[in-house]
Each structure stands twice: as structure tokens, then as C-alpha cells.
N, C-alpha and C. Protein backbone atom coordinates (compact mmCIF):
# COMPACT_ATOMS: atom_id res chain seq x y z
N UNK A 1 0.84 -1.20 0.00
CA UNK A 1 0.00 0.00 0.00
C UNK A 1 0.88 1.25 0.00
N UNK A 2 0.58 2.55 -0.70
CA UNK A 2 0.95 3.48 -1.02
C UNK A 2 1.20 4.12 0.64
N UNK A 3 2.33 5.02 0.54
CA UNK A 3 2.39 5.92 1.39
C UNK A 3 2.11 6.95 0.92
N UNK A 4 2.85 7.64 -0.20
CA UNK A 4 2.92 8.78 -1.11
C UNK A 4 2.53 8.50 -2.40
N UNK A 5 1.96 9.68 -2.72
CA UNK A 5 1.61 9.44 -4.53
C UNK A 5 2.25 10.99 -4.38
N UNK A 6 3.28 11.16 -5.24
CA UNK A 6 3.41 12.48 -6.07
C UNK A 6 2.53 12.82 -7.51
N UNK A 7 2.19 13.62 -7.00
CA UNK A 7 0.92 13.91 -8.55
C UNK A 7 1.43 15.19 -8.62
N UNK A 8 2.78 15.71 -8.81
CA UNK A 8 3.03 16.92 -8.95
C UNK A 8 2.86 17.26 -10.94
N UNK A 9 2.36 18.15 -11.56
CA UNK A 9 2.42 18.79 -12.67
C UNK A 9 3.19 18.06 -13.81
N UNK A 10 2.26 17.39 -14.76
CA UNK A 10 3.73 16.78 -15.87
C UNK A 10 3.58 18.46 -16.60
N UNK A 11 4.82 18.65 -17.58
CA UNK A 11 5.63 19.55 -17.70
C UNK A 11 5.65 20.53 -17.42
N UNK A 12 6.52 19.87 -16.20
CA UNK A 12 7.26 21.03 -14.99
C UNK A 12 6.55 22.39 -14.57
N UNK A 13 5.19 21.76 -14.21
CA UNK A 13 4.44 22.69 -14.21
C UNK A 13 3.55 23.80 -14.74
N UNK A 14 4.52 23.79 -15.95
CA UNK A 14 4.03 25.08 -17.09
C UNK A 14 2.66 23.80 -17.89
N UNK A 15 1.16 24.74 -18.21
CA UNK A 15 0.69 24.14 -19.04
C UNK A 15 0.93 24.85 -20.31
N UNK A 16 0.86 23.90 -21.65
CA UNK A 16 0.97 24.31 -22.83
C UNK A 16 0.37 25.00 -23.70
N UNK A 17 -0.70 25.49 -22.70
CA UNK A 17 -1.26 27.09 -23.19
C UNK A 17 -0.70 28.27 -22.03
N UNK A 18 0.22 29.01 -22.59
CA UNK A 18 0.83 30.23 -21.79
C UNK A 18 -0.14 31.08 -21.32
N UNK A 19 -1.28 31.17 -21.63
CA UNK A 19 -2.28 32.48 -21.57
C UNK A 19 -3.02 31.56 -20.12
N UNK A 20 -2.74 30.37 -19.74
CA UNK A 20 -3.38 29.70 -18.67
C UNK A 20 -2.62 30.29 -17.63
N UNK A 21 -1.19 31.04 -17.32
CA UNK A 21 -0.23 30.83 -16.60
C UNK A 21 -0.68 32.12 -16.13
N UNK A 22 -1.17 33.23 -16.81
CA UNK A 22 -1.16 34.66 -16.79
C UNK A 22 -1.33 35.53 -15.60
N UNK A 23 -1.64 34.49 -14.28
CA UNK A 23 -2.09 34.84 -12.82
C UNK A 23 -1.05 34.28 -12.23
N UNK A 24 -0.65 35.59 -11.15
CA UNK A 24 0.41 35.20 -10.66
C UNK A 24 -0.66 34.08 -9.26
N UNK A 25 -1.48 34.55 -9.09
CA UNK A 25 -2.34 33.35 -7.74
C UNK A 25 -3.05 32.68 -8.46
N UNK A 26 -3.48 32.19 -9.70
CA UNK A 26 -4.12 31.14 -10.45
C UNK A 26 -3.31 30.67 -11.43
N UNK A 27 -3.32 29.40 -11.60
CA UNK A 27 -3.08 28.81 -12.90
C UNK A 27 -2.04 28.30 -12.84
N UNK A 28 -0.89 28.25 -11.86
CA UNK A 28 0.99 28.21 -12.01
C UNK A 28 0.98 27.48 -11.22
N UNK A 29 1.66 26.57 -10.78
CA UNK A 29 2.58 25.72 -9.75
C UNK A 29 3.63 26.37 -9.22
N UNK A 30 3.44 26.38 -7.95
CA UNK A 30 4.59 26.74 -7.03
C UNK A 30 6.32 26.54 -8.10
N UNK A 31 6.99 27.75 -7.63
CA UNK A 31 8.33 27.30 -8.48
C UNK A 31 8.60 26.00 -7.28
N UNK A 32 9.69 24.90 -8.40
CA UNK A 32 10.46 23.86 -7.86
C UNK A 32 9.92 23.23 -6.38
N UNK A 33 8.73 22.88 -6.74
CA UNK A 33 7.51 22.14 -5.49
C UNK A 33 7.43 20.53 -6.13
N UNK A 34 7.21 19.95 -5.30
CA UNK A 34 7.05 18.43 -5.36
C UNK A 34 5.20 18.65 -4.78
N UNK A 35 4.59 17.97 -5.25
CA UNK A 35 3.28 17.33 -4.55
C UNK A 35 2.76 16.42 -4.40
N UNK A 36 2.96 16.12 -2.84
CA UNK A 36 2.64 15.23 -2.49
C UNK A 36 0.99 14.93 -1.88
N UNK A 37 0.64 13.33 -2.20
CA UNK A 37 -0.50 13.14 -1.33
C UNK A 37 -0.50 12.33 -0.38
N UNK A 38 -0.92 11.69 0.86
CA UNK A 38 -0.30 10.89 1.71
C UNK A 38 -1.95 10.39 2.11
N UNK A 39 -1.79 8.70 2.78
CA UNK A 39 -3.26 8.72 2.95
C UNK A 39 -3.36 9.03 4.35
N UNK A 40 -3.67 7.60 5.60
CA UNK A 40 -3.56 7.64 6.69
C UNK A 40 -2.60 8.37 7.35
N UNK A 41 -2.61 9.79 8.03
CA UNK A 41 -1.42 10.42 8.51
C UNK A 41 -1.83 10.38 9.97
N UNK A 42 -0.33 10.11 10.58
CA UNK A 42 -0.25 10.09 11.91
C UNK A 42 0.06 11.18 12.41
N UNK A 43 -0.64 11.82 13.28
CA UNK A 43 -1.05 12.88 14.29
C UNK A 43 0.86 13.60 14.24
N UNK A 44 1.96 12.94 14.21
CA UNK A 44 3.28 13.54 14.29
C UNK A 44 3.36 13.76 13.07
N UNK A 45 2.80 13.62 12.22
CA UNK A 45 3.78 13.78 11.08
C UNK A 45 2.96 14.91 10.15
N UNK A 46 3.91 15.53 9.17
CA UNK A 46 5.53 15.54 9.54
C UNK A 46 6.05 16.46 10.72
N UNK A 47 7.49 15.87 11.32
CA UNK A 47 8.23 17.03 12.38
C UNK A 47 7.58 18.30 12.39
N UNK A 48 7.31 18.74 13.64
CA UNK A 48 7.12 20.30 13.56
C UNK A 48 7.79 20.88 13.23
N UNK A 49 8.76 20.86 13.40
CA UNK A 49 10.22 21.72 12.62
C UNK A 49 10.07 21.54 11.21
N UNK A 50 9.50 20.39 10.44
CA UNK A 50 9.49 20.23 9.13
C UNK A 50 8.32 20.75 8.45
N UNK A 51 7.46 20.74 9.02
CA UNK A 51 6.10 21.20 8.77
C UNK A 51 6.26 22.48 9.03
N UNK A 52 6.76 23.43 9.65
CA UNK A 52 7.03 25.09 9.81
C UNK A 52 7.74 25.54 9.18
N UNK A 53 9.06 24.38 8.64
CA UNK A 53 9.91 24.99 7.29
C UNK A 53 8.88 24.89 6.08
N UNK A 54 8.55 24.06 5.73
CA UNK A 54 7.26 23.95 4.48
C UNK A 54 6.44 25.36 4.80
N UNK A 55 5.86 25.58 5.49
CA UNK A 55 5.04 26.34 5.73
C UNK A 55 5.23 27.71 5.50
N UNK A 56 6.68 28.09 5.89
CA UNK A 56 7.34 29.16 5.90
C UNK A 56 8.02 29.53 4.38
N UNK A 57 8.55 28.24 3.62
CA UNK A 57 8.58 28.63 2.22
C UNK A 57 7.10 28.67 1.35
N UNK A 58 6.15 28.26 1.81
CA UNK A 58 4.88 28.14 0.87
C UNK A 58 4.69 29.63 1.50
N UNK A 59 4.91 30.80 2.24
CA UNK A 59 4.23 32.14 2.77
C UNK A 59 5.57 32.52 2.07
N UNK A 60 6.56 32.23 1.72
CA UNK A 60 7.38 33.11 0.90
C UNK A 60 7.17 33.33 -0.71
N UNK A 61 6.50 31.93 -0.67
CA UNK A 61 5.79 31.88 -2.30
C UNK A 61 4.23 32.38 -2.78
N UNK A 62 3.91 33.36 -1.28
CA UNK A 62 2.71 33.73 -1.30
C UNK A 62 1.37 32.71 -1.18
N UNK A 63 1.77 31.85 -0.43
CA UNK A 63 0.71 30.54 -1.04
C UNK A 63 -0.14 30.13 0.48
N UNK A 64 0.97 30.68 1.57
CA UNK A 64 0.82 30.04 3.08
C UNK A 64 0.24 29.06 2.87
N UNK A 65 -1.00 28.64 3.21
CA UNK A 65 -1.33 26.75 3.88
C UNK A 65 -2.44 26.58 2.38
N UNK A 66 -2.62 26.86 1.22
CA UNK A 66 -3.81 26.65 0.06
C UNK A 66 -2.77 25.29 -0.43
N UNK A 67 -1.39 25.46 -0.18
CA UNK A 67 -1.06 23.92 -1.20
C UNK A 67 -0.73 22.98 0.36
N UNK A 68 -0.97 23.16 0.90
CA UNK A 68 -0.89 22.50 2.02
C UNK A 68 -1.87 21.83 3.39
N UNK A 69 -2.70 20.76 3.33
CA UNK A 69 -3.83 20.22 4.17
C UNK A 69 -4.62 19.35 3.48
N UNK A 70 -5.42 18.80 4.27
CA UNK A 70 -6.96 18.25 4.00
C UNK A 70 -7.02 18.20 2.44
N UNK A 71 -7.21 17.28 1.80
CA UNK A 71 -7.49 17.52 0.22
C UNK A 71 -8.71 16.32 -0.04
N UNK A 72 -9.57 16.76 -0.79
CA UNK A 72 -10.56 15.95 -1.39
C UNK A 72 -10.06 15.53 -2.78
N UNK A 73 -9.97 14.02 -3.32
CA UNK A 73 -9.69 13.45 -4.81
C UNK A 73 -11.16 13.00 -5.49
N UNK A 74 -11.50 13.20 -6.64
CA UNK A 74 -13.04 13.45 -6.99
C UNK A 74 -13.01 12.60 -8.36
N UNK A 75 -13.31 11.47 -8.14
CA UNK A 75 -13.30 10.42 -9.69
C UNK A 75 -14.53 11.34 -10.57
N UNK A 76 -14.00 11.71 -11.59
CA UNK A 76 -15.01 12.09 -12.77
C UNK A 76 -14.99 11.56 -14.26
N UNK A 77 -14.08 10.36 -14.23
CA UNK A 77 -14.04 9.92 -15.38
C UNK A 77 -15.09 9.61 -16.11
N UNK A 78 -16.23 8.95 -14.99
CA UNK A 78 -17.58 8.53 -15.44
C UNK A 78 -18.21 10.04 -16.49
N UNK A 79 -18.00 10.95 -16.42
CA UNK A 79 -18.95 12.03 -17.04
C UNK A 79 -18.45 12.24 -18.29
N UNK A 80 -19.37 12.35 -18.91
CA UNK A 80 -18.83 12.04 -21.03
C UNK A 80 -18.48 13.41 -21.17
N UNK A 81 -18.70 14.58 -21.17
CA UNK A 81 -17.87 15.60 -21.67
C UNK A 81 -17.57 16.59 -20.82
N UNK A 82 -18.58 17.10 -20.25
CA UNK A 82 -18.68 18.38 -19.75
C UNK A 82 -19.17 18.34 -18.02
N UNK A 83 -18.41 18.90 -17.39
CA UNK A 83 -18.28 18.46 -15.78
C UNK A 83 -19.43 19.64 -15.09
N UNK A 84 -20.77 19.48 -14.50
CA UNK A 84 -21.01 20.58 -14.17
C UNK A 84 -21.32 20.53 -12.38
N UNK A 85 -22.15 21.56 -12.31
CA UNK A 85 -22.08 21.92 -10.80
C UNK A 85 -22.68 20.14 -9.96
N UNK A 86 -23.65 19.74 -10.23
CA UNK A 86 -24.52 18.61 -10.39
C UNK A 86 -23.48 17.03 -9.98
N UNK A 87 -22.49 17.55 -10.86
CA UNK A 87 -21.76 16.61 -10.92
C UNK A 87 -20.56 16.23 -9.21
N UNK A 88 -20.75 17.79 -9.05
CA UNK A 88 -19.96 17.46 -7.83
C UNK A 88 -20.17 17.56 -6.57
N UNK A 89 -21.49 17.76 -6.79
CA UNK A 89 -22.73 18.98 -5.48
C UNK A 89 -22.64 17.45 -4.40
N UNK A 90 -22.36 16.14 -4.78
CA UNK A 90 -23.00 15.07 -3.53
C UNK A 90 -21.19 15.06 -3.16
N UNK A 91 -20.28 15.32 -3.70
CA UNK A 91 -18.89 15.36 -2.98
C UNK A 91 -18.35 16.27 -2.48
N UNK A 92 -19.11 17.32 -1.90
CA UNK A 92 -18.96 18.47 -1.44
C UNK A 92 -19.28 18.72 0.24
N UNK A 93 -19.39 17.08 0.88
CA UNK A 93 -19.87 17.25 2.01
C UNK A 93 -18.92 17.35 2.66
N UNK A 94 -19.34 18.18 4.58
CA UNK A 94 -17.96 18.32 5.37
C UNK A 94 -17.07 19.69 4.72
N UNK A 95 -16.12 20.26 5.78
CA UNK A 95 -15.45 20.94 5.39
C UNK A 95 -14.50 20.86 4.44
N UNK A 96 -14.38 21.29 3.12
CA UNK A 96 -12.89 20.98 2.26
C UNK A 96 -12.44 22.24 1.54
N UNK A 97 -10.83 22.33 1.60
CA UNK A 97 -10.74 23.73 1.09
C UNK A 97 -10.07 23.49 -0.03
N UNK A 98 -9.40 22.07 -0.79
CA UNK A 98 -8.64 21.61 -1.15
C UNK A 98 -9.96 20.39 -2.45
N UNK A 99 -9.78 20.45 -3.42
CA UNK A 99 -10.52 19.71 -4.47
C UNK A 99 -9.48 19.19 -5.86
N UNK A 100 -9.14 18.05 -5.96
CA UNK A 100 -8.67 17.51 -7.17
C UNK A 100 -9.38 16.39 -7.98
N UNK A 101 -9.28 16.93 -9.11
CA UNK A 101 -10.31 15.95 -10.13
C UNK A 101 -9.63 15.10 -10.89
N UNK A 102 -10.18 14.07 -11.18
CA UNK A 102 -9.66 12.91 -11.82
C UNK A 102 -10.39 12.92 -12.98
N UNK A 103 -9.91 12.72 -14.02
CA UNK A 103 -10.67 13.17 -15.21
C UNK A 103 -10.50 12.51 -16.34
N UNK A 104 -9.03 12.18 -16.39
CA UNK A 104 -8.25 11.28 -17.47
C UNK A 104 -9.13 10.22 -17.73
N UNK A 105 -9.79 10.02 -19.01
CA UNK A 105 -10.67 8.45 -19.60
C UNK A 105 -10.73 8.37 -21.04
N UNK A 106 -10.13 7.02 -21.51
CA UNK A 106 -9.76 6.96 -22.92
C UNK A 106 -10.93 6.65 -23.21
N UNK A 107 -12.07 6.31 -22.48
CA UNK A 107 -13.68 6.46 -23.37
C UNK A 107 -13.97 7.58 -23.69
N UNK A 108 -13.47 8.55 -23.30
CA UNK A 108 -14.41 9.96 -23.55
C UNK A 108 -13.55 10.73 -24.77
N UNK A 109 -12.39 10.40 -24.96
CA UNK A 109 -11.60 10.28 -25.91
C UNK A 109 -11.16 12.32 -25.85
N UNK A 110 -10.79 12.55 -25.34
CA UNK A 110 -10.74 13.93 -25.20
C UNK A 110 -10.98 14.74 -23.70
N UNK A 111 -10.40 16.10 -23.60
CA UNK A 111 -10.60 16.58 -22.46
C UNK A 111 -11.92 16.92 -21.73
N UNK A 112 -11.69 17.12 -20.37
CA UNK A 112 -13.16 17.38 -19.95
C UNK A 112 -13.74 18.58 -20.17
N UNK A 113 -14.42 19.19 -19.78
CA UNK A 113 -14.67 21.07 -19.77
C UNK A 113 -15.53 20.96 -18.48
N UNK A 114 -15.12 22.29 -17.55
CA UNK A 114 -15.31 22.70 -16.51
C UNK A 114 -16.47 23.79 -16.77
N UNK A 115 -17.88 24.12 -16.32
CA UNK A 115 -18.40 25.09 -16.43
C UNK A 115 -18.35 25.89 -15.30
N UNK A 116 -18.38 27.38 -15.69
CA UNK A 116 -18.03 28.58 -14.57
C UNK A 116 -18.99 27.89 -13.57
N UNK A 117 -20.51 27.77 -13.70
CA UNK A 117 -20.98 27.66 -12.89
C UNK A 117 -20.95 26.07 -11.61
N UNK A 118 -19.86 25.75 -12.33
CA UNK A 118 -19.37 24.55 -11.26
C UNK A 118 -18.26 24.72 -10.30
N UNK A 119 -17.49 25.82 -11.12
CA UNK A 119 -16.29 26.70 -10.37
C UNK A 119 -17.24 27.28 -9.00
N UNK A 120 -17.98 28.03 -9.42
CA UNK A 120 -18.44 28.72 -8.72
C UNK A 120 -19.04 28.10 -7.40
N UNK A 121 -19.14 26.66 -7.63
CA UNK A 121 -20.11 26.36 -6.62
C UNK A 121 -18.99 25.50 -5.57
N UNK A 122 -17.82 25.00 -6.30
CA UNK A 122 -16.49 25.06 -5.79
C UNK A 122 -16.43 26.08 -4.05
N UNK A 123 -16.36 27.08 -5.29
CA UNK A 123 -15.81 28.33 -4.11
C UNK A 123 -17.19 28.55 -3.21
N UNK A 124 -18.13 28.44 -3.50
CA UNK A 124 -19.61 28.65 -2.28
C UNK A 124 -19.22 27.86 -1.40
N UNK A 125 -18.04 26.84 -1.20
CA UNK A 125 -18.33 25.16 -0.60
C UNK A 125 -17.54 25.85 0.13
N UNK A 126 -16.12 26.88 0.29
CA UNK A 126 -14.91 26.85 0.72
C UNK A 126 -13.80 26.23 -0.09
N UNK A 127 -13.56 26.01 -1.08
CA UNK A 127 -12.79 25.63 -2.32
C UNK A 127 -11.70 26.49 -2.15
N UNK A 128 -10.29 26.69 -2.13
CA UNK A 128 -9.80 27.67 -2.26
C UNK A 128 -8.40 26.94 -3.43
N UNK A 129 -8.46 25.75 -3.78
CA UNK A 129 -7.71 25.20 -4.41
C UNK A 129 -8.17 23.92 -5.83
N UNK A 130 -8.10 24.53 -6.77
CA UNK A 130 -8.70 23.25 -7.50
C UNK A 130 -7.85 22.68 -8.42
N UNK A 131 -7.39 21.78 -8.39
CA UNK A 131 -6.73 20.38 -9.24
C UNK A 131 -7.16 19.81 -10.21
N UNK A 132 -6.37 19.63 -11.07
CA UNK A 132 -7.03 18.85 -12.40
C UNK A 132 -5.71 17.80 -12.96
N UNK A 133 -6.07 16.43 -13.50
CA UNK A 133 -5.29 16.20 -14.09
C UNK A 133 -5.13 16.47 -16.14
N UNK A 134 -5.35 17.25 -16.39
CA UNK A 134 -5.44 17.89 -17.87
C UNK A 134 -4.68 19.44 -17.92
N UNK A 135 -4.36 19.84 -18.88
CA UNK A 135 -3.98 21.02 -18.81
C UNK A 135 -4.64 22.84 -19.05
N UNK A 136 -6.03 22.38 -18.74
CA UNK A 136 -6.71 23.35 -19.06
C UNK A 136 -8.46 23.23 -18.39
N UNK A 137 -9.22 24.30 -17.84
CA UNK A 137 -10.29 23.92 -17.36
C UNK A 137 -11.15 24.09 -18.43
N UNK A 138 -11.31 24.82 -19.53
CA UNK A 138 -11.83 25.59 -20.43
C UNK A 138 -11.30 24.60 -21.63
N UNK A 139 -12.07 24.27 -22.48
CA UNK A 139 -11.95 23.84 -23.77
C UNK A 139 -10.69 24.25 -24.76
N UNK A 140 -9.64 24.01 -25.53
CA UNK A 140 -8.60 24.22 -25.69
C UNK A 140 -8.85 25.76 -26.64
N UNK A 141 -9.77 25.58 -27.49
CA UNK A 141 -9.84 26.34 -28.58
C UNK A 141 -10.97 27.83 -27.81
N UNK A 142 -10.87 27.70 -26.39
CA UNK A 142 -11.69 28.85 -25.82
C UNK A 142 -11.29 30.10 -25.57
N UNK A 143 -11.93 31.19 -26.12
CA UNK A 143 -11.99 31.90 -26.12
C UNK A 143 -12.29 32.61 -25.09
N UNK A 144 -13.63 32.86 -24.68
CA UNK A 144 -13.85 33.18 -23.31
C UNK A 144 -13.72 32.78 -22.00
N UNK A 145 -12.92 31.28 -21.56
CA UNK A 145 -12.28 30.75 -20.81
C UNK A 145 -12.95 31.28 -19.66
N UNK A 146 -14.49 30.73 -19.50
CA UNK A 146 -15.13 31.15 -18.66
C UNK A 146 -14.97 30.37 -17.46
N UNK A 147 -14.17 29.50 -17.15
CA UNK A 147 -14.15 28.56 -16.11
C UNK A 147 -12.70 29.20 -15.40
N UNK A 148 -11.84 29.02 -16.35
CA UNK A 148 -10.57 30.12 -15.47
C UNK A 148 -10.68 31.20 -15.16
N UNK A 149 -11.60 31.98 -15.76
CA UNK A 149 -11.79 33.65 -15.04
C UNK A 149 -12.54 33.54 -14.20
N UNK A 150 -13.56 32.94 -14.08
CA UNK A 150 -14.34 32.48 -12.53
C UNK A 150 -13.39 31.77 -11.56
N UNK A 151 -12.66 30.95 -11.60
CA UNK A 151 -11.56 30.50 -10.50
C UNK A 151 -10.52 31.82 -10.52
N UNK A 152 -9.98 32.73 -11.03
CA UNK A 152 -9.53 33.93 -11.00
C UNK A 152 -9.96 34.62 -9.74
N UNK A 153 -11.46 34.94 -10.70
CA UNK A 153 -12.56 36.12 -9.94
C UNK A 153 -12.62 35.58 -8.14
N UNK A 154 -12.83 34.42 -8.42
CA UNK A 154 -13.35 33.81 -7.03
C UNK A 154 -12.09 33.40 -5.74
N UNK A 155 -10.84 33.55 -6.44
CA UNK A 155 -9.51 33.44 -6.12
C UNK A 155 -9.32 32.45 -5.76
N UNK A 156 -9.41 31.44 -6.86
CA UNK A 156 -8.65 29.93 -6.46
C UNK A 156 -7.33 29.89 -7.28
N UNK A 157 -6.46 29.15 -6.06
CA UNK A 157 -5.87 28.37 -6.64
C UNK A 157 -5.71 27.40 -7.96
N UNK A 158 -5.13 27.18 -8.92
CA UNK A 158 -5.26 26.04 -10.20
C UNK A 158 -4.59 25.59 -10.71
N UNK A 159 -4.24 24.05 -9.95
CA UNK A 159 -3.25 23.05 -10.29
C UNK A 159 -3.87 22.34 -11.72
N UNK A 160 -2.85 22.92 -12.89
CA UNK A 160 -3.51 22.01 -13.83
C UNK A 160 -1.92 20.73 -13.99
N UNK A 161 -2.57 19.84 -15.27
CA UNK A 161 -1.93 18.29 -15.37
C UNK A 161 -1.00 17.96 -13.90
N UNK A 162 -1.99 17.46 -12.82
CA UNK A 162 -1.46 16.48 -11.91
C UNK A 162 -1.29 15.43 -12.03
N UNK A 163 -1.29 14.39 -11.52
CA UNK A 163 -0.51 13.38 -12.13
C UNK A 163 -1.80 12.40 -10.62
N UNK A 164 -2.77 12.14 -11.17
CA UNK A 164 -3.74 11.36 -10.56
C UNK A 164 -4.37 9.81 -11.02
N UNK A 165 -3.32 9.44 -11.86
CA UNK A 165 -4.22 8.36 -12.63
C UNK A 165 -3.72 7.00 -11.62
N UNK A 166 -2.89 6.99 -10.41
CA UNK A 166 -2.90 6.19 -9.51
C UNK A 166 -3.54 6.92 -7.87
N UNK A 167 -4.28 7.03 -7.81
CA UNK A 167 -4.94 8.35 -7.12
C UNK A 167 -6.31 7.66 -6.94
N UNK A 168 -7.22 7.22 -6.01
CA UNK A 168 -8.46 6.85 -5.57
C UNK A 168 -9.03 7.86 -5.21
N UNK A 169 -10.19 8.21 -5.39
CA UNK A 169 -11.11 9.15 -4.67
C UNK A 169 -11.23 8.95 -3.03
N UNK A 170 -11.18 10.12 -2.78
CA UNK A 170 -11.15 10.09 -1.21
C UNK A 170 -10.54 11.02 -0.15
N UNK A 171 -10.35 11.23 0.86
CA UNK A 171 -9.35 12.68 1.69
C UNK A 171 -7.87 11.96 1.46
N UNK A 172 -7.29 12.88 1.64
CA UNK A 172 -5.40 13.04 1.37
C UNK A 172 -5.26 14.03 2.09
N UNK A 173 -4.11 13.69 2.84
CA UNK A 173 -3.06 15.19 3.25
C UNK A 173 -2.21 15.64 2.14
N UNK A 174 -2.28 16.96 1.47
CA UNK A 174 -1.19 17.38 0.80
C UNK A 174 -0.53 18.57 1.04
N UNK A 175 1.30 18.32 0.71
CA UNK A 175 1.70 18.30 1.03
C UNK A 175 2.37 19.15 -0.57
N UNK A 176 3.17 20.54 -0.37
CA UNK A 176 3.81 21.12 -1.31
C UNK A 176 5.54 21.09 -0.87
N UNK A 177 6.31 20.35 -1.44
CA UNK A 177 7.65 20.42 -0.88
C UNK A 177 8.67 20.86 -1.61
N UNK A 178 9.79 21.64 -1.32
CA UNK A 178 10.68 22.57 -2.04
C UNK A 178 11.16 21.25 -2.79
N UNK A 179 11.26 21.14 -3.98
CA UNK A 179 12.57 20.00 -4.73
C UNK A 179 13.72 20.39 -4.62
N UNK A 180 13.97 18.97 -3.87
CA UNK A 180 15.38 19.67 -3.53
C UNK A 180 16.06 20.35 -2.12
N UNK A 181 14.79 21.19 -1.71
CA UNK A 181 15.43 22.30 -0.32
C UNK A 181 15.71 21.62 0.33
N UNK A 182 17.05 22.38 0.94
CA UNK A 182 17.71 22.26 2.07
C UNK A 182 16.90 22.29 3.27
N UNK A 183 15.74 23.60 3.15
CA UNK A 183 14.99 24.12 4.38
C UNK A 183 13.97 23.04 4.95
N UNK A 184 13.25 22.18 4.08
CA UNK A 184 12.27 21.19 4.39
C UNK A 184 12.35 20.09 4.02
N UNK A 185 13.67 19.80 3.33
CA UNK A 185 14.68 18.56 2.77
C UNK A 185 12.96 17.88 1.36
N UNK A 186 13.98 16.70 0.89
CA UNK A 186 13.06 15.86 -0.43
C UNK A 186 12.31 14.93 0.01
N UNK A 187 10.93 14.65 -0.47
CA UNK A 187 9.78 14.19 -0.09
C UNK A 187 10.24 12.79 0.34
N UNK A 188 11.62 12.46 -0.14
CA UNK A 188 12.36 11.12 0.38
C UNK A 188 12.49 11.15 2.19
N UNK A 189 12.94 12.84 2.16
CA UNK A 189 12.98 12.56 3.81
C UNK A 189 11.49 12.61 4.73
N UNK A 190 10.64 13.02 4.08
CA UNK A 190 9.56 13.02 4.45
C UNK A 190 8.56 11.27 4.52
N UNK A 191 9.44 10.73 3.73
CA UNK A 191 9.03 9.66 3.57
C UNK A 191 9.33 8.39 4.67
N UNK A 192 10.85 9.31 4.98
CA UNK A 192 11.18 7.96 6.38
C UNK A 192 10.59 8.91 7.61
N UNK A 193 10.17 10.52 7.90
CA UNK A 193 9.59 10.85 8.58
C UNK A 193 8.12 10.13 9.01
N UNK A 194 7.54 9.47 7.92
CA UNK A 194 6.25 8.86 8.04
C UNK A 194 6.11 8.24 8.44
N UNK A 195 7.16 6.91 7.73
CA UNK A 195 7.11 5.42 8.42
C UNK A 195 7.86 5.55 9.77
N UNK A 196 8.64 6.58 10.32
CA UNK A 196 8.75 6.49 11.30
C UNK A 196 7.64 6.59 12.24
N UNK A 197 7.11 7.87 11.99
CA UNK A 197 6.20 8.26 12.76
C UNK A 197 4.40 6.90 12.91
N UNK A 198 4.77 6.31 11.53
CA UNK A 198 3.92 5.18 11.53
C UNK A 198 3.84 4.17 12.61
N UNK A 199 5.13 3.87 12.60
CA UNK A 199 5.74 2.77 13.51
C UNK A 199 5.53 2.99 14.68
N UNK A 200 5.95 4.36 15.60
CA UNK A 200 6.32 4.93 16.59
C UNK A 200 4.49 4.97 17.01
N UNK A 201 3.72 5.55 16.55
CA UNK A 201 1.93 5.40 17.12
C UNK A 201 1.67 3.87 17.01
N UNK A 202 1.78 2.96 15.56
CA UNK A 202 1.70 1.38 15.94
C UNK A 202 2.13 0.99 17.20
N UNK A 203 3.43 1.08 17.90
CA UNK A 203 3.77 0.88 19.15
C UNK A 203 3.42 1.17 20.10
């Protein structure tokens, strides 16, 4: 069983429409961030010291705790084209500030499309972060990109192409980590932080 799934951004974050990137608080991935999801987390983990360095570079990247907590994963493969409010209104129960969609399905043969008015109902819930594994919420050839200017307007967060296709629906802790930093070390050390901390409550 999984400890970690990294579903951080395939290419390197940037999506391959530039005009998606155009918000410095929507649309971009943290520079040089790993993302992680973790399932069962034990009450220690991670180190306080490690968890306050994370914390302290995500408020230097303007982001403080939106890439960091509680996350809801939302299977939508089942829906043939177009994702609307309807679709997500029964997974919206309980507090969540954190939403990633699963979307990727070689039946539907093409991307999904997000309507504003599903964004919107996102952010009515407490949404302050929304995930996708595709590179765009809005139809490629859109013009009025009414689903990203409503996550704009409404000030979400927007992780596009995550990397969810080993990813179950369900809560996750996530977890934004410097690649690389010195300050909150690589999701490797976070990784024997876990099973330690696993072990150490088993006992």
C-alpha cells in the first residue's frame, strides 16, 4: 500500500497554453515544489520543525497553507464531456478547502470542460484550491475561458496536469515540498519521517 503518490504537474508545471499561466495566484505551480498526497497520517507527522519549514517557504511563495492540508480526490471519469455543478454537489460534504479531479478516460476520448458555474459552486463550498489532471479547465480552442476567469474572480488556486491516474477518490493530506530544499529537505525525507512516525503510534 501506497504511502505517497506524487501527482506533482507533468511539464514542470508550465501548461501548454501560456495564456493559462497569466495569474500570478491562479493557474501556475509553485516554483520547484514536489506534490505530495499521503493517505492515513499520523497525528506527528511531519516534524514540527518540518512542517514550519514547508510552511514558511509556501508564505514566501505567497501561497501560506492553500497547497498544504486536507485535500478531497473526486473520480469524474464517469462524465462524457462536460463536468457541471450537479456533478460534484454530492462530494462536497464536510469541510474541504482543497478539491482535485480525476478526469483522465480513454472512453471519452478527449478533455473534460469545466463550467463557470461549477467553479463557482467550488468556491460557495470553501474551495480555495482546485486540481485537475489535464492542462486546461476551459476547452482548448476557448476563447472566453469562462471557467478560469471564474476560479480567478473567485480566487482559487489552479493546479492544472497532476498526475492522478494512480490516485483513488477520497481525503489526502497534501503536502507542497521545495525540490530539492535544504529548508524542508526531499519528499524522500519526508518519507522515512512517516514510516517512522507510523511505527512509533503502531507501538
Amino acid at each position: 500500500m501506497h504511502s505517497f503518490w506524487d501527482i506533482s504537474p507533468r511539464f514542470s508545471g508550465q501548461s501548454p497554453h501560456p495564456a493559462w499561466g497569466e495569474s500570478t495566484s491562479c493557474g501556475t505551480a509553485l516554483p520547484a515544489a514536489t506534490y505530495l498526497l499521503t493517505d492515513t497520517v499520523p497525528t506527528d507527522f511531519p516534524s514540527a520543525a518540518t512542517r514550519e519549514s514547508i510552511l514558511r517557504w509556501a508564505s514566501e511563495q505567497n501561497a501560506a497553507g492553500r497547497y498544504i492540508g486536507q485535500t478531497r480526490v473526486i473520480d469524474l471519469r464517469h462524465v462524457p464531456h462536460t463536468i457541471r455543478k450537479e456533478h460534484l454537489a454530492n462530494h462536497l460534504f464536510g469541510k474541504i478547502s482543497r478539491v482535485l479531479l480525476r478526469t483522465q478516460s480513454e472512453l471519452r476520448g478527449g478533455p473534460a470542460i469545466i463550467t463557470a458555474d461549477a467553479v463557482k459552486l467550488l468556491a460557495s463550498c470553501g474551495v480555495k484550491l482546485l486540481g485537475i489532471d489535464q492542462d486546461a479547465l476551459d476547452a482548448p480552442n476557448s476563447m472566453a475561458r469562462e471557467a478560469f476567469k471564474t476560479a480567478q474572480q473567485a480566487g482559487l488556486c489552479v493546479l492544472l496536469n497532476l498526475e492522478l491516474s494512480e490516485v483513488k477518490p477520497g481525503d489526502y493530506d497534501m503536502l507542497a515540498v521545495p525540490t530539492g530544499g535544504a529548508r524542508a529537505g526531499s519528499w524522500k525525507d519526508l518519507e522515512i519521517q512517516y514510516a517512522k512516525a507510523s511505527t512509533t503510534r503502531a507501538a
